[in-house]
Structure formats: C-alpha cells, structure tokens
PDB file of N, CA and C in Angstrom:
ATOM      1  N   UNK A   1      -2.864 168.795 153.664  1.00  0.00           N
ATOM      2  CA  UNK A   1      -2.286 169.430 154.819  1.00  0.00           C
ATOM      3  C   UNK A   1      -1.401 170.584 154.336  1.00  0.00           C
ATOM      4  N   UNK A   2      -1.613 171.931 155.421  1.00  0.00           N
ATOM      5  CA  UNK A   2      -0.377 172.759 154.480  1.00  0.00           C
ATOM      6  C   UNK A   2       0.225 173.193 155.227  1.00  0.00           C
ATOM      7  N   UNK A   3       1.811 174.156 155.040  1.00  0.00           N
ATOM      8  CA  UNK A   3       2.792 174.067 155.589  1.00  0.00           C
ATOM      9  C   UNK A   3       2.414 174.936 156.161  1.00  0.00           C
ATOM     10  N   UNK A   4       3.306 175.295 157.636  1.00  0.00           N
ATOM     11  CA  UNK A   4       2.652 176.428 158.706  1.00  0.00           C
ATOM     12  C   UNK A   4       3.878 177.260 157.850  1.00  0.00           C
ATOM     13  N   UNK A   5       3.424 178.702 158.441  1.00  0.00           N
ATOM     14  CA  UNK A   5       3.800 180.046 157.998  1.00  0.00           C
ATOM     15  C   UNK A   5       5.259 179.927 158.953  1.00  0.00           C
ATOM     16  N   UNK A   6       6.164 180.497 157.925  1.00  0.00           N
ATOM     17  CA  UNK A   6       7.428 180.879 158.628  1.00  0.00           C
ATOM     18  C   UNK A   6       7.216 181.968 159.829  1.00  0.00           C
ATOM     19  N   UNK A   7       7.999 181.728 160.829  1.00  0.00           N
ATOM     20  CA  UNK A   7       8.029 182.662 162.197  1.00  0.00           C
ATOM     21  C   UNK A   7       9.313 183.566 161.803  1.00  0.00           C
ATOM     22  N   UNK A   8       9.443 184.154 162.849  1.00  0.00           N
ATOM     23  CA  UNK A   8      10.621 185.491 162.562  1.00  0.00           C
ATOM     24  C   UNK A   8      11.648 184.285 163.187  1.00  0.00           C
ATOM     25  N   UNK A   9      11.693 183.612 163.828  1.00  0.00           N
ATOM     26  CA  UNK A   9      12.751 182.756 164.286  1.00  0.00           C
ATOM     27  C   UNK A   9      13.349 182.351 163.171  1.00  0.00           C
ATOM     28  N   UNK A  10      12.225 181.569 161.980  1.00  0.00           N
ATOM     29  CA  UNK A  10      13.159 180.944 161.421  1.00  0.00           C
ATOM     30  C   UNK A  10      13.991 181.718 160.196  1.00  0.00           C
ATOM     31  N   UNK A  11      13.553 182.938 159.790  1.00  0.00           N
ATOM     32  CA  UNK A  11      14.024 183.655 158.985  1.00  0.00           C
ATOM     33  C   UNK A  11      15.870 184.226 159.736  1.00  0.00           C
ATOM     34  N   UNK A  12      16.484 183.854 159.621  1.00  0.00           N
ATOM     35  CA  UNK A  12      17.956 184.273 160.430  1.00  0.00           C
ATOM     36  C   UNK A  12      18.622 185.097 159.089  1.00  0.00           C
ATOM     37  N   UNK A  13      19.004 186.429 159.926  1.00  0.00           N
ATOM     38  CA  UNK A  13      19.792 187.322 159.011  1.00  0.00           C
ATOM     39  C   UNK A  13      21.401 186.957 159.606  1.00  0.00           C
ATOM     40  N   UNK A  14      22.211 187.434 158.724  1.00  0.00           N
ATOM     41  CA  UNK A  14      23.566 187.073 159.252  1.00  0.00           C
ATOM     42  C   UNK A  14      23.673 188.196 160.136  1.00  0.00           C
ATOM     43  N   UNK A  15      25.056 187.835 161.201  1.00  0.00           N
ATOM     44  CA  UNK A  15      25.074 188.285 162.443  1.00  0.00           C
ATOM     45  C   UNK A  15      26.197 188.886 161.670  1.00  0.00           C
ATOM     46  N   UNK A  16      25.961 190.464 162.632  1.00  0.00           N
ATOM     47  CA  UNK A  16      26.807 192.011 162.349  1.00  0.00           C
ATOM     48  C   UNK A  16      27.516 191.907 163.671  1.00  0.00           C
ATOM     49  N   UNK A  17      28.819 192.078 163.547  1.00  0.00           N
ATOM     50  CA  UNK A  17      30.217 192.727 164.121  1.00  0.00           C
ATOM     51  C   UNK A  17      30.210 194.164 164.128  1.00  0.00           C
ATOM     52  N   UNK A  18      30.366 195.160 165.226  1.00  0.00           N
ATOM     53  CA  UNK A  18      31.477 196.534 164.879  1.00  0.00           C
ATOM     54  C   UNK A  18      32.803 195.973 164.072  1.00  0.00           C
ATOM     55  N   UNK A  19      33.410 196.757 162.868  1.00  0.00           N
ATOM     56  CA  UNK A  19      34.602 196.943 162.627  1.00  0.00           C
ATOM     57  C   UNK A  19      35.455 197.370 163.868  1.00  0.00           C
ATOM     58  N   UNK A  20      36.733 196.498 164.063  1.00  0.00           N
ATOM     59  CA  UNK A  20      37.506 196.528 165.140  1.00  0.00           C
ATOM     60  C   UNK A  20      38.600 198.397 164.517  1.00  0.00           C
ATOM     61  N   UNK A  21      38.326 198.989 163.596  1.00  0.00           N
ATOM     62  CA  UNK A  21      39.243 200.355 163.410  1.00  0.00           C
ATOM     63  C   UNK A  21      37.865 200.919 163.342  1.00  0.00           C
ATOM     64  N   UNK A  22      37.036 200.946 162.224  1.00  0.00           N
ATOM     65  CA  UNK A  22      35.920 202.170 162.361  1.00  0.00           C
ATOM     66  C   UNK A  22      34.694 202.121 162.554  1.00  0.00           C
ATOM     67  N   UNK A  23      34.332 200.762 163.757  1.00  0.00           N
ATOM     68  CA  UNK A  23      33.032 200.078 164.621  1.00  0.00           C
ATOM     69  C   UNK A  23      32.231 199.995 163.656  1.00  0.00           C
ATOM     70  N   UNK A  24      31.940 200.374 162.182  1.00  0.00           N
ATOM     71  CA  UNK A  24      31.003 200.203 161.038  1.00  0.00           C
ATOM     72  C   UNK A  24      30.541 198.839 160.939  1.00  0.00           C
ATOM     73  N   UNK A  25      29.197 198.379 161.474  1.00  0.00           N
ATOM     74  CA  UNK A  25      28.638 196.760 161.683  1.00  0.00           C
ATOM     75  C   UNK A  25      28.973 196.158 160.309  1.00  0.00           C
ATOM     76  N   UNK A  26      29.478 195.233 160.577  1.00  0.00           N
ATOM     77  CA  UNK A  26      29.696 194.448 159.139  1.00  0.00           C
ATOM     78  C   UNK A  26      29.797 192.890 159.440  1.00  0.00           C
ATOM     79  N   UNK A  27      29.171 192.151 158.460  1.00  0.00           N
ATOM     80  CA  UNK A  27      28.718 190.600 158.506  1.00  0.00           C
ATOM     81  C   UNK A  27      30.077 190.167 158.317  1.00  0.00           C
ATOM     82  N   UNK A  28      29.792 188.874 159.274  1.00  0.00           N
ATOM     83  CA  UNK A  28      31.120 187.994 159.793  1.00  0.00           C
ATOM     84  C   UNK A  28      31.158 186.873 158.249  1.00  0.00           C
ATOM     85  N   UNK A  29      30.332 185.949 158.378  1.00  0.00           N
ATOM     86  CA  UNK A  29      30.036 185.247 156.993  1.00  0.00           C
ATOM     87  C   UNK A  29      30.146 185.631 155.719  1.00  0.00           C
ATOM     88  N   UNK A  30      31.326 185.285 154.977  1.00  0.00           N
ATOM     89  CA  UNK A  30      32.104 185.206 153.834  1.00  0.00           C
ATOM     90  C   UNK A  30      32.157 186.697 153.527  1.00  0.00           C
ATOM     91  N   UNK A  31      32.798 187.325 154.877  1.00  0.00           N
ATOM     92  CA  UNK A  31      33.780 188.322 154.621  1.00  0.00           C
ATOM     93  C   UNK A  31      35.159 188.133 154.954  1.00  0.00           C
ATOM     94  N   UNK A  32      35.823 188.775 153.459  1.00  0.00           N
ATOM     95  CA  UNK A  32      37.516 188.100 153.514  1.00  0.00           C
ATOM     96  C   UNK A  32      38.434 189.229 154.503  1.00  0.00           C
ATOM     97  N   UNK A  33      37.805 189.933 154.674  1.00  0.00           N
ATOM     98  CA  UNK A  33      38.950 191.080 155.598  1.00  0.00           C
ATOM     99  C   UNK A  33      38.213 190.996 156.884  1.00  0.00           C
ATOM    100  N   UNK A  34      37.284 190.094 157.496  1.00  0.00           N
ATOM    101  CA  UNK A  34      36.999 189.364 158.873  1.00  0.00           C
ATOM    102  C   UNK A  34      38.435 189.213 159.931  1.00  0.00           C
ATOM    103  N   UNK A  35      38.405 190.042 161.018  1.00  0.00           N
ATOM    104  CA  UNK A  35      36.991 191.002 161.340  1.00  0.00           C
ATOM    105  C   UNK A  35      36.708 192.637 161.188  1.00  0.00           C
ATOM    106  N   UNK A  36      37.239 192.970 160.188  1.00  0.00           N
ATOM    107  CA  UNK A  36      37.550 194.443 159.871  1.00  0.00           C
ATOM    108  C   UNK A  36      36.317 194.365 158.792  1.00  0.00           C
ATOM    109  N   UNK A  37      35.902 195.778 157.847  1.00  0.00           N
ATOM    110  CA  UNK A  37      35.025 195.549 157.158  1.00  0.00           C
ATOM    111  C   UNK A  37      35.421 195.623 156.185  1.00  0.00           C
ATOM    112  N   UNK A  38      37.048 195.863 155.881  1.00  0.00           N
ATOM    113  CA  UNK A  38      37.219 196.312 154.359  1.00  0.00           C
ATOM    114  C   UNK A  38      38.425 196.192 154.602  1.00  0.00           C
ATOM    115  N   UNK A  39      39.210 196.302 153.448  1.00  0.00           N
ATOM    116  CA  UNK A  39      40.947 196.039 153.035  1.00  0.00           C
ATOM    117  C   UNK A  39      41.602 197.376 153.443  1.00  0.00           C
ATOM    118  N   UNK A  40      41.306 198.551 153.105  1.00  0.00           N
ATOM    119  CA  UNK A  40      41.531 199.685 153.870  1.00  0.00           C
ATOM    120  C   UNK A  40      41.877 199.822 155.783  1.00  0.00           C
ATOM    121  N   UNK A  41      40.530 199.198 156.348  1.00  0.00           N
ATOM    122  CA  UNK A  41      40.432 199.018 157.983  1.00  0.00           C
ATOM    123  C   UNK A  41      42.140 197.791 158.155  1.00  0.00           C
ATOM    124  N   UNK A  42      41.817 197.018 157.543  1.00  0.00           N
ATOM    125  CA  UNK A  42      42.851 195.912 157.758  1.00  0.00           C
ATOM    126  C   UNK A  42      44.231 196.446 157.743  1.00  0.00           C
ATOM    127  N   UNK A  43      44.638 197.326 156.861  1.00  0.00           N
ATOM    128  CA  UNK A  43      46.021 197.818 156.414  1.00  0.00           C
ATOM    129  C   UNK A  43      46.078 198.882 157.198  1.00  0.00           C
ATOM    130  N   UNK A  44      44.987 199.824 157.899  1.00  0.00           N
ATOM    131  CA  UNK A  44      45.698 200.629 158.653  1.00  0.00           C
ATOM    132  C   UNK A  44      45.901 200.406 160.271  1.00  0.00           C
ATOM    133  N   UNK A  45      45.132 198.664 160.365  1.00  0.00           N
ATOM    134  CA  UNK A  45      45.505 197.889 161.461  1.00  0.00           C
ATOM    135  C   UNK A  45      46.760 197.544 161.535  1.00  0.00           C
ATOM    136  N   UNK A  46      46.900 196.772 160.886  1.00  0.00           N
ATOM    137  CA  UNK A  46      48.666 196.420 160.137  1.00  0.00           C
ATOM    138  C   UNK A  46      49.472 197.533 160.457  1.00  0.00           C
ATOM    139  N   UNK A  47      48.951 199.107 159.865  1.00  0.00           N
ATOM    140  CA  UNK A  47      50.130 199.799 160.545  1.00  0.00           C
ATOM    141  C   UNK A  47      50.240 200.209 161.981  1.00  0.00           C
ATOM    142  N   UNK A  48      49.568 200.093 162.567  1.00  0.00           N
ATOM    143  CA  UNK A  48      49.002 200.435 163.823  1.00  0.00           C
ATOM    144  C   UNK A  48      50.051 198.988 164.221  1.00  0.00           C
ATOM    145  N   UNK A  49      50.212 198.174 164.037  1.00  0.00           N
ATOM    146  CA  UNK A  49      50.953 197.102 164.653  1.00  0.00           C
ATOM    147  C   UNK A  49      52.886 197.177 163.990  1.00  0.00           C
ATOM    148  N   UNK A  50      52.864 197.515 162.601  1.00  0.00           N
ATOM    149  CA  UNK A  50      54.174 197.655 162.767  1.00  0.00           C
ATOM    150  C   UNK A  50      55.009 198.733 163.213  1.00  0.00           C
ATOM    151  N   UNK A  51      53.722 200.129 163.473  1.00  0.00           N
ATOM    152  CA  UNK A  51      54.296 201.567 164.248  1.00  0.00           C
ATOM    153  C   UNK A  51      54.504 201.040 165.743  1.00  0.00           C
ATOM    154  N   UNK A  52      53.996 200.043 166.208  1.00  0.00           N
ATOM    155  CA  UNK A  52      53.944 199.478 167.633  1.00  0.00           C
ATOM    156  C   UNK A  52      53.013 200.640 168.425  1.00  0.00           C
ATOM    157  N   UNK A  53      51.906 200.968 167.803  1.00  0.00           N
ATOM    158  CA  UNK A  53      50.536 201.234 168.782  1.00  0.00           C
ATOM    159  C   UNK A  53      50.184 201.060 169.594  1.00  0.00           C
ATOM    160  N   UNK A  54      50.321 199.441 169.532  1.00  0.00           N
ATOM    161  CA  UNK A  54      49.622 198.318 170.708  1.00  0.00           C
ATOM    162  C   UNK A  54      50.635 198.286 171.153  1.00  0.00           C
ATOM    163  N   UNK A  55      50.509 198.690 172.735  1.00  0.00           N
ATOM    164  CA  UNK A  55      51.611 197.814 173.177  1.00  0.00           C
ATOM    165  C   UNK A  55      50.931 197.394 174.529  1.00  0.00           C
ATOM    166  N   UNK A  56      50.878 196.648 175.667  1.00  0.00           N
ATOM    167  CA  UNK A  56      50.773 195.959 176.885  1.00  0.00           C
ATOM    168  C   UNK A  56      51.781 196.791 177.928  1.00  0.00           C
ATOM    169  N   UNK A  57      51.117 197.367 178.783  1.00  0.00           N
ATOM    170  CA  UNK A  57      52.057 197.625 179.923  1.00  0.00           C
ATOM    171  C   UNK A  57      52.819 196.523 180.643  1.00  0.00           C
ATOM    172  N   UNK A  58      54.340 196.648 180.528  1.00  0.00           N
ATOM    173  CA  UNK A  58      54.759 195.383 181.514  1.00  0.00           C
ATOM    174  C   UNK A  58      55.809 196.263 182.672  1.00  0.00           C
ATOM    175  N   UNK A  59      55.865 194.843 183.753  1.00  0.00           N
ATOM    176  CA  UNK A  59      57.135 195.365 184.861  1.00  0.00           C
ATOM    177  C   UNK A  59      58.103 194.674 184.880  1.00  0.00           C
ATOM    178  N   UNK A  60      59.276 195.785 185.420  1.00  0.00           N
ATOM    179  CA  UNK A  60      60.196 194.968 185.346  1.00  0.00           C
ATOM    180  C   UNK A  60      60.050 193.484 186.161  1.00  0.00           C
ATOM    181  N   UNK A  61      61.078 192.595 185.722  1.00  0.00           N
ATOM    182  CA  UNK A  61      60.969 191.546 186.242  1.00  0.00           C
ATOM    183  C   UNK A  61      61.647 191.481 187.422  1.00  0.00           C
ATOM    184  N   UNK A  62      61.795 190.819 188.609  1.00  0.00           N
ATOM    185  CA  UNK A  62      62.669 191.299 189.790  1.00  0.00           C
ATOM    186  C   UNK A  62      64.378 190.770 189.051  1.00  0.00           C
ATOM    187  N   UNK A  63      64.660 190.293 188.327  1.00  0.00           N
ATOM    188  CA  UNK A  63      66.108 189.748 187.521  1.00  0.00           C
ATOM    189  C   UNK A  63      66.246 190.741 186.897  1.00  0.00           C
ATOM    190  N   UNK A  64      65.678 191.508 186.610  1.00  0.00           N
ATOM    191  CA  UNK A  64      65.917 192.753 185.175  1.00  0.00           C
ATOM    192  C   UNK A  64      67.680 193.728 185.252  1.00  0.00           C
ATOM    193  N   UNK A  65      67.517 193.155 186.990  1.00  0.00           N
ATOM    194  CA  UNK A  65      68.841 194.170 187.564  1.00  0.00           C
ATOM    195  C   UNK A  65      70.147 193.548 187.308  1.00  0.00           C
ATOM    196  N   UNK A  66      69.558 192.650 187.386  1.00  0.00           N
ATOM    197  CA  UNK A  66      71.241 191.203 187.358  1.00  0.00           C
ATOM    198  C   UNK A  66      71.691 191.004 185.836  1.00  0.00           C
ATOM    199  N   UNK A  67      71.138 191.996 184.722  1.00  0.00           N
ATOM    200  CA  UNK A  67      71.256 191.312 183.405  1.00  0.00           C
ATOM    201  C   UNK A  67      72.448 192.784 182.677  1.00  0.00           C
ATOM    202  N   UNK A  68      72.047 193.809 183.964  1.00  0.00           N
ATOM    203  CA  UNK A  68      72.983 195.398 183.382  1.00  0.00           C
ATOM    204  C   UNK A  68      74.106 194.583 183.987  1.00  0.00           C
TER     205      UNK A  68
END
C-alpha cells in the first residue's frame, strides 16, 4: 500500500504579520522582537511611547472642577 501524496493543506508555511512601525510581513513563530520585525522597529516603538506619541483622547470628568 502507498502513502497518498501530500496536498497543499498539509504543507503549512508559518503565518506573516505586518510589522506594527514599518508593516514589513514578518513570521510570528520564534521571532524574539514579536510583533515588530526587528530590534530597531521595537526601540523606535519604545520611543514613540516614552516621547508620549500614543496618547487616547479623554474628557474631562464631570468632578474635574471640584479638584481646582
């Protein structure tokens, strides 16, 4: 008896991410700077967070007045 022929199903390539700084697809599986693609993307994330980049729009709270 002989073995049936591999299908494209079963052949699985690892699954590609955009880099979250320069969308460059890069594999999630045993990458250490996940989910960025490189140590470079990561550190100028990092600064992007301690320049305060990101920030969330908020409102005042209705108390905000009672605290001046």
């Amino acid at each position: 008896m002989s073995k049936p022929a591999p299908t494209a199903q079963a052949v699985s390539h690892p699954k590609s991410y955009p880099c979250p700084q320069c969308q460059k697809l890069t594999v999630w599986q045993d990458n250490p700077y996940k989910p960025f693609c490189s140590d470079r993307c990561k550190l100028i994330d990092l600064g992007a967070w301690a320049n305060e980049d990101y920030k969330l729009p908020a409102q005042d709270s209705p108390f905000s007045q009672d605290l001046e």
